[in-house]
C-alpha atoms as a PDB file:
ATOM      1  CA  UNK A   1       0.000   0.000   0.000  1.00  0.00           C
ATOM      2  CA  UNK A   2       1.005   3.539  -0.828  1.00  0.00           C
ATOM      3  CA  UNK A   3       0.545   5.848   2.040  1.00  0.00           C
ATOM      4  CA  UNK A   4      -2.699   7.711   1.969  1.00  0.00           C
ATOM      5  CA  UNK A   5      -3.852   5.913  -1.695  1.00  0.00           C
ATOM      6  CA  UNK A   6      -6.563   3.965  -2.029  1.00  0.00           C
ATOM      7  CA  UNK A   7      -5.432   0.051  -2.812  1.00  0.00           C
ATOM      8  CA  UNK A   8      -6.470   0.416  -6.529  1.00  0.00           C
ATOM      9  CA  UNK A   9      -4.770   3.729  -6.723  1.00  0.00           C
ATOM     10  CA  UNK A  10      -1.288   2.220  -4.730  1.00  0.00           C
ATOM     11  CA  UNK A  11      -1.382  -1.336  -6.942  1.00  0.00           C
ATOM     12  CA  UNK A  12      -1.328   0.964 -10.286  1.00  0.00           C
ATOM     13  CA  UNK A  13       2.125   3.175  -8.227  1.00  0.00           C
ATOM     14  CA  UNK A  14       3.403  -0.035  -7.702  1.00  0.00           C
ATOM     15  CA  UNK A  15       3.395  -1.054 -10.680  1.00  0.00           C
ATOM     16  CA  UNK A  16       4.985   1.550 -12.704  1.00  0.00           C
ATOM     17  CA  UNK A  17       7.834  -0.246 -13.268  1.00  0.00           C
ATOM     18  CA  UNK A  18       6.420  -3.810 -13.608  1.00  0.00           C
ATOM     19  CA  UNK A  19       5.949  -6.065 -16.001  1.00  0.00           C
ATOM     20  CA  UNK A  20       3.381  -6.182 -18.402  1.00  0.00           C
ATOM     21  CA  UNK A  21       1.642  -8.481 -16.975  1.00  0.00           C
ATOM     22  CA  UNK A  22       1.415  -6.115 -13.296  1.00  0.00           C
ATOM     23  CA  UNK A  23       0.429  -3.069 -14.914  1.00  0.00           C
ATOM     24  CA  UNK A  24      -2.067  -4.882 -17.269  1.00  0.00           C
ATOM     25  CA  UNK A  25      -3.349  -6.419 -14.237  1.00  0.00           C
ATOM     26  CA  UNK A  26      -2.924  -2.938 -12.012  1.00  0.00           C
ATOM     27  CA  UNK A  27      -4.287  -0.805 -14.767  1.00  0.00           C
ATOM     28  CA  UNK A  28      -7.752  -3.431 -15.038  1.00  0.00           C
ATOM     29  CA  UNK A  29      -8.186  -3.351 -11.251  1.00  0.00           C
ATOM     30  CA  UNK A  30      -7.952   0.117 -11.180  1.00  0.00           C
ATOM     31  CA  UNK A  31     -10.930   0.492 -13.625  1.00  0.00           C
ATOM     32  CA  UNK A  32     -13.152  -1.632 -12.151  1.00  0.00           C
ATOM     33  CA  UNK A  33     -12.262  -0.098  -8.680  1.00  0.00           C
ATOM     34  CA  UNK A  34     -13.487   3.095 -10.054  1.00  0.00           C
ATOM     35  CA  UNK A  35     -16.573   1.730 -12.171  1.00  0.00           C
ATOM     36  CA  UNK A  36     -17.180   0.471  -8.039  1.00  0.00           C
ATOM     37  CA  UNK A  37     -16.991   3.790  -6.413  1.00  0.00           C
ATOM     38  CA  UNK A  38     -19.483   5.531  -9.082  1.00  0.00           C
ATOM     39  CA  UNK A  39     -22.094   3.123  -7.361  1.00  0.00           C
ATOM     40  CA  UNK A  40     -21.198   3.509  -3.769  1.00  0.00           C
ATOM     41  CA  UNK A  41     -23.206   5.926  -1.355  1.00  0.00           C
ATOM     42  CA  UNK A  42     -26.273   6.462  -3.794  1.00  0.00           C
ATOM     43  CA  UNK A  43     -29.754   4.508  -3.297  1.00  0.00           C
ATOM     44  CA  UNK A  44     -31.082   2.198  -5.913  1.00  0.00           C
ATOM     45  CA  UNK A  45     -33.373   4.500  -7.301  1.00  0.00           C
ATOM     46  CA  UNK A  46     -31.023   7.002  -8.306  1.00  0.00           C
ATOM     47  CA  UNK A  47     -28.184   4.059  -9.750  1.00  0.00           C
ATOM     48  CA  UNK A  48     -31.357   3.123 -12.351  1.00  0.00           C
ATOM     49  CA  UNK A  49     -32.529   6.324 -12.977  1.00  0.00           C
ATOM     50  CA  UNK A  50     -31.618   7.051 -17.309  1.00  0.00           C
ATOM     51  CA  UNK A  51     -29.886  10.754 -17.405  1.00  0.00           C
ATOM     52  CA  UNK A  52     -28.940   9.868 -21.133  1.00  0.00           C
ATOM     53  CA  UNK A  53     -31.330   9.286 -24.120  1.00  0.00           C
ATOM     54  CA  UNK A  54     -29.694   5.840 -24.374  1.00  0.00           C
ATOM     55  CA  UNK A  55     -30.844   2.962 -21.703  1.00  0.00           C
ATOM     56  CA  UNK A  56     -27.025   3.870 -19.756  1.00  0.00           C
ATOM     57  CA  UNK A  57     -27.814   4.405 -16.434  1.00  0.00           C
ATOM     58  CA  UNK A  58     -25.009   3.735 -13.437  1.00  0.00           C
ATOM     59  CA  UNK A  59     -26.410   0.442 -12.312  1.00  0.00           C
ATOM     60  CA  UNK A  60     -26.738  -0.638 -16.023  1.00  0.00           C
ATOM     61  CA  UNK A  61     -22.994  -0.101 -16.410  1.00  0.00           C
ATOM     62  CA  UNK A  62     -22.379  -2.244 -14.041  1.00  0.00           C
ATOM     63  CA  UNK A  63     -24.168  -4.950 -14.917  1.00  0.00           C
ATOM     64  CA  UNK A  64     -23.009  -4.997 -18.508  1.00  0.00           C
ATOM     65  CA  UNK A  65     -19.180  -4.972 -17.144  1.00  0.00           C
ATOM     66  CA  UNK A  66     -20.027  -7.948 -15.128  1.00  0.00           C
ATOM     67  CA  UNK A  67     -21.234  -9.846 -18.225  1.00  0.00           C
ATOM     68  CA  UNK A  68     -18.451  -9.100 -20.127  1.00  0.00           C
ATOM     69  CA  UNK A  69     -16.393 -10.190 -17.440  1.00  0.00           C
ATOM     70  CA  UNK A  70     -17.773 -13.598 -17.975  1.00  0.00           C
ATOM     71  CA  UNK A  71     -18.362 -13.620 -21.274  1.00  0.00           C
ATOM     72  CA  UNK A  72     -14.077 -13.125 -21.587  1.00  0.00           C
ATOM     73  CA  UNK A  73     -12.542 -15.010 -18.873  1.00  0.00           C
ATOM     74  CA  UNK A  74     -15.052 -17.435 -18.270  1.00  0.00           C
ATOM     75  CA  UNK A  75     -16.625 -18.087 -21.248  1.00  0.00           C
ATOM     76  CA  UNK A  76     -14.378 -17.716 -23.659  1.00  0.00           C
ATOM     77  CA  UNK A  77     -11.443 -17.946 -21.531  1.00  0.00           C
ATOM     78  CA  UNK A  78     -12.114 -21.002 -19.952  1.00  0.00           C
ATOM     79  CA  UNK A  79     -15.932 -22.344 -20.341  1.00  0.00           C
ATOM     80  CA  UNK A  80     -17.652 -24.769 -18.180  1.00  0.00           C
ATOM     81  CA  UNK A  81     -20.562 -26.543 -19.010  1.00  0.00           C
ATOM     82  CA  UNK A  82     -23.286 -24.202 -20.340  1.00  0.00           C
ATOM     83  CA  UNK A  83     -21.320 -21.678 -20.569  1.00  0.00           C
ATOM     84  CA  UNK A  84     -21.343 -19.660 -24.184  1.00  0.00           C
ATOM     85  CA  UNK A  85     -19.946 -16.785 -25.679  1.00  0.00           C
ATOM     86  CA  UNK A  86     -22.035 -14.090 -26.134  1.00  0.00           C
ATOM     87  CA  UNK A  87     -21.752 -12.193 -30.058  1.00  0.00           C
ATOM     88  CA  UNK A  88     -24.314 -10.129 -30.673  1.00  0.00           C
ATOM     89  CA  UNK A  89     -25.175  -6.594 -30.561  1.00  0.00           C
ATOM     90  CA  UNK A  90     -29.203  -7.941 -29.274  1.00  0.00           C
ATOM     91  CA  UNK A  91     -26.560  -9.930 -26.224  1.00  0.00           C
ATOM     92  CA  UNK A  92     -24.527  -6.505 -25.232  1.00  0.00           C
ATOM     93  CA  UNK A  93     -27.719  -4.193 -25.492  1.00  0.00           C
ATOM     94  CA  UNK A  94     -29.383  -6.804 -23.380  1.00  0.00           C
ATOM     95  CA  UNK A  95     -26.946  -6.727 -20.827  1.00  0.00           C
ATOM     96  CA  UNK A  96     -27.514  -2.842 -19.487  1.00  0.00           C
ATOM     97  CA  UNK A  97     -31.278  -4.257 -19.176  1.00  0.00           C
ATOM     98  CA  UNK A  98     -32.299  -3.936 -15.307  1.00  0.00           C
ATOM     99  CA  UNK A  99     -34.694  -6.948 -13.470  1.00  0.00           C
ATOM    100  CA  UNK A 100     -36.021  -5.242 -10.326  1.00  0.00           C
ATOM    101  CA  UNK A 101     -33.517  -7.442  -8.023  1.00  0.00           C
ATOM    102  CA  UNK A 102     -30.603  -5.088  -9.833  1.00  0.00           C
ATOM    103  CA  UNK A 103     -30.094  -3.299  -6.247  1.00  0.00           C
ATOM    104  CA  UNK A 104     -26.775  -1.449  -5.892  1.00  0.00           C
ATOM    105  CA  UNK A 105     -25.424  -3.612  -3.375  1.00  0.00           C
ATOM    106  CA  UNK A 106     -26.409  -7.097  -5.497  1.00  0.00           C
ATOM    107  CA  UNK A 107     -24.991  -5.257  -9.055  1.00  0.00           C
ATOM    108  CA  UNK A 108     -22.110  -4.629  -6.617  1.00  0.00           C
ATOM    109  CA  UNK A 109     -21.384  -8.049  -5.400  1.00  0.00           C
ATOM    110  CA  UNK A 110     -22.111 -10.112  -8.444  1.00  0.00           C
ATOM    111  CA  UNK A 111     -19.399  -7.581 -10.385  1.00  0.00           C
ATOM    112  CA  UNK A 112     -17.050  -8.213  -7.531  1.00  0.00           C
ATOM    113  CA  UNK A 113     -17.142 -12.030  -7.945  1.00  0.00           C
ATOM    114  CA  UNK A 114     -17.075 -11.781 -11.371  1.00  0.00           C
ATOM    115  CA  UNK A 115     -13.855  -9.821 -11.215  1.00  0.00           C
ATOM    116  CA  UNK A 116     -12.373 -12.151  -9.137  1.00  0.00           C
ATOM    117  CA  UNK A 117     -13.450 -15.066 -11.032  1.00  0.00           C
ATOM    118  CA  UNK A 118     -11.803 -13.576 -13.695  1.00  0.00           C
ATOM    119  CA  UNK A 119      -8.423 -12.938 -12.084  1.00  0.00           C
ATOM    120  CA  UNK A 120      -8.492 -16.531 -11.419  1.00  0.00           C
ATOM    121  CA  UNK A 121      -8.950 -17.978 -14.900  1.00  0.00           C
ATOM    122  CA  UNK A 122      -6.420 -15.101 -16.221  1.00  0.00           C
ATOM    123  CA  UNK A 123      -3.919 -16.239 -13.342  1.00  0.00           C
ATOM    124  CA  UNK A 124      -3.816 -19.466 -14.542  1.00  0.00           C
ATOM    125  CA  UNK A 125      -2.408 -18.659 -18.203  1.00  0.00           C
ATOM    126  CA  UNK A 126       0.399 -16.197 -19.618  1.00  0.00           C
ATOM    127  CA  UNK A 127      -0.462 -13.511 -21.582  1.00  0.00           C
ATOM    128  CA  UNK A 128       0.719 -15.288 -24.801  1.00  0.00           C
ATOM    129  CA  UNK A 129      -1.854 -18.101 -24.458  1.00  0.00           C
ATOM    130  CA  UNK A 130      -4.438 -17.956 -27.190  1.00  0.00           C
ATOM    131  CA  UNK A 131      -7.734 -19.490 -27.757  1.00  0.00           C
ATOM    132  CA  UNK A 132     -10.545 -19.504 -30.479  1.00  0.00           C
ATOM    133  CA  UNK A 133     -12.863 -16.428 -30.744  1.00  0.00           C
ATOM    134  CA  UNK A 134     -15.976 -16.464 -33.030  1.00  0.00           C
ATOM    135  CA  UNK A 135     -16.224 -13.006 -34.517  1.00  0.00           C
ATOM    136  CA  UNK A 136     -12.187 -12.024 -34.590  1.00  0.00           C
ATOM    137  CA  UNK A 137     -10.314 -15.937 -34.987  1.00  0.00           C
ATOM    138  CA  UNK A 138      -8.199 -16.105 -31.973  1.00  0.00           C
ATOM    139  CA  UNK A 139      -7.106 -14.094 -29.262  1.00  0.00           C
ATOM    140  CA  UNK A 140      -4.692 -13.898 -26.715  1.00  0.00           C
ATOM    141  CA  UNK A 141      -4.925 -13.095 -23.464  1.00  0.00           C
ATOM    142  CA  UNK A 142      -2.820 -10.518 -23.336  1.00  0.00           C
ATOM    143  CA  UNK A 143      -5.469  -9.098 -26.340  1.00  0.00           C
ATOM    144  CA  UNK A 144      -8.373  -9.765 -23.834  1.00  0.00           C
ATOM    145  CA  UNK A 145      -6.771  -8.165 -20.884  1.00  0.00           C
ATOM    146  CA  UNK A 146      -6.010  -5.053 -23.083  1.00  0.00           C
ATOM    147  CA  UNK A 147      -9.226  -5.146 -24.240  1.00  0.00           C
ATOM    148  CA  UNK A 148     -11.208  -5.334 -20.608  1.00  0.00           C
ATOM    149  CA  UNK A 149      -8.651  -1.856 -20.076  1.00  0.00           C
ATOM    150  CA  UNK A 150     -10.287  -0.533 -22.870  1.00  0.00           C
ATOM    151  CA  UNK A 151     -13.875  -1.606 -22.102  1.00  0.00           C
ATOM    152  CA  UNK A 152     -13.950  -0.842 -18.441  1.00  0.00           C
ATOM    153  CA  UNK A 153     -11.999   2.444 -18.925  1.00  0.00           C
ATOM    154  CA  UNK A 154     -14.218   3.885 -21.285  1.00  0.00           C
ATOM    155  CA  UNK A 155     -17.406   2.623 -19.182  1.00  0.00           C
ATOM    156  CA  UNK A 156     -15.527   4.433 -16.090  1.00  0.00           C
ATOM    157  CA  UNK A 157     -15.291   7.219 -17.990  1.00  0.00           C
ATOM    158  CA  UNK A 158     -19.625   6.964 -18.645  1.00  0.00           C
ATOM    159  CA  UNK A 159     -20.430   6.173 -15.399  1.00  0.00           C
ATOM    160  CA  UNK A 160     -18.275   9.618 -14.027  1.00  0.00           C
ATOM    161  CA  UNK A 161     -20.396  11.215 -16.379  1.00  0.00           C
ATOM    162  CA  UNK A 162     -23.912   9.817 -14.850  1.00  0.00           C
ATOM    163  CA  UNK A 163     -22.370  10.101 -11.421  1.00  0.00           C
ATOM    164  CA  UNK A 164     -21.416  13.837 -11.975  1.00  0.00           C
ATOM    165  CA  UNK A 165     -25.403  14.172 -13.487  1.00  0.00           C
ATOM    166  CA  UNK A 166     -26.849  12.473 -10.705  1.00  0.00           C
ATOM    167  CA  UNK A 167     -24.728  14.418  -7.369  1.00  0.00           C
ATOM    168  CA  UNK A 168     -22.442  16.189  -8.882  1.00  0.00           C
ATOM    169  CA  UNK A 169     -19.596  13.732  -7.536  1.00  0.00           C
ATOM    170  CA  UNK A 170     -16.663  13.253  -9.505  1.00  0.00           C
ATOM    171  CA  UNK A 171     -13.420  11.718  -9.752  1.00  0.00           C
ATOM    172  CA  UNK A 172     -11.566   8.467  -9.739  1.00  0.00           C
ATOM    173  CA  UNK A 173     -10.080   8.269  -5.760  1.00  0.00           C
END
């Protein structure tokens, strides 16, 4: 831990002169961290309430990230039984779609295991290990990795925006 930094903020410090695979790692964690905080300290009403034309709303986000959490690491990654790969636009739309259960705290929890689910399947290959993806051939994982940066970054970036809208709270610590 960096003194004073939050752990996500102190694991991406720490990092800064690791290898790739700590500051891919640091730099994901760090993301979803944030994507967390944009949820914390507001009631459910206000993380489904749509500030945007589109269906984005701040519990929404998080829901999608945790299916594309799974739909990476675990099902593409390493799939169990049942477990598929979601590839269609109808699957990601979908996946901002609210059921009533959606509360902060169960959005929260189920992202949370997800995440760590994921660091599990990703800790047990190196970045150069590739498998088959429908829509793009194969992929490795450091591609994937890079990718969830990219995904959860930008979604950060959305829910800062809604978060801003909603309290006017904003930032990433």
């Amino acid at each position: 831990m960096v003194e004073g930094r939050p752990d996500h903020v102190a694991a991406v410090i720490m990092a800064s002169t690791g290898d790739e695979r700590a500051v891919l790692d640091a730099f994901l964690d760090f993301h979803r961290a944030v994507v967390l905080r944009k949820l914390h300290g507001i009631s459910d009403a206000d993380a489904a309430h749509r500030l945007v034309p589109s269906a984005t709303t701040l519990a929404g986000l998080v829901r999608h990230l945790t299916v594309v959490e799974r739909n990476w690491f675990r099902c593409l990654l390493a799939p169990g039984p049942g477990d598929f790969y979601l590839t269609s636009e109808e699957d990601a739309a979908a996946s901002f779609a609210l059921a009533e259960a959606d509360t902060v705290e169960r959005l929260s929890a189920a992202y949370l295991a997800e995440c760590a689910h994921s660091r599990e399947v990703a800790a047990r290959f190196d970045l150069d290990h590739v498998v088959s993806h429908p829509q793009l051939g194969e992929v490795s994982l450091r591609w994937i990795l890079v990718h969830l940066v990219e995904e959860t970054s930008r979604h950060a970036g959305h829910a800062d925006i809604l978060r801003e809208l909603t309290d006017g709270s904003t930032g990433a610590v």
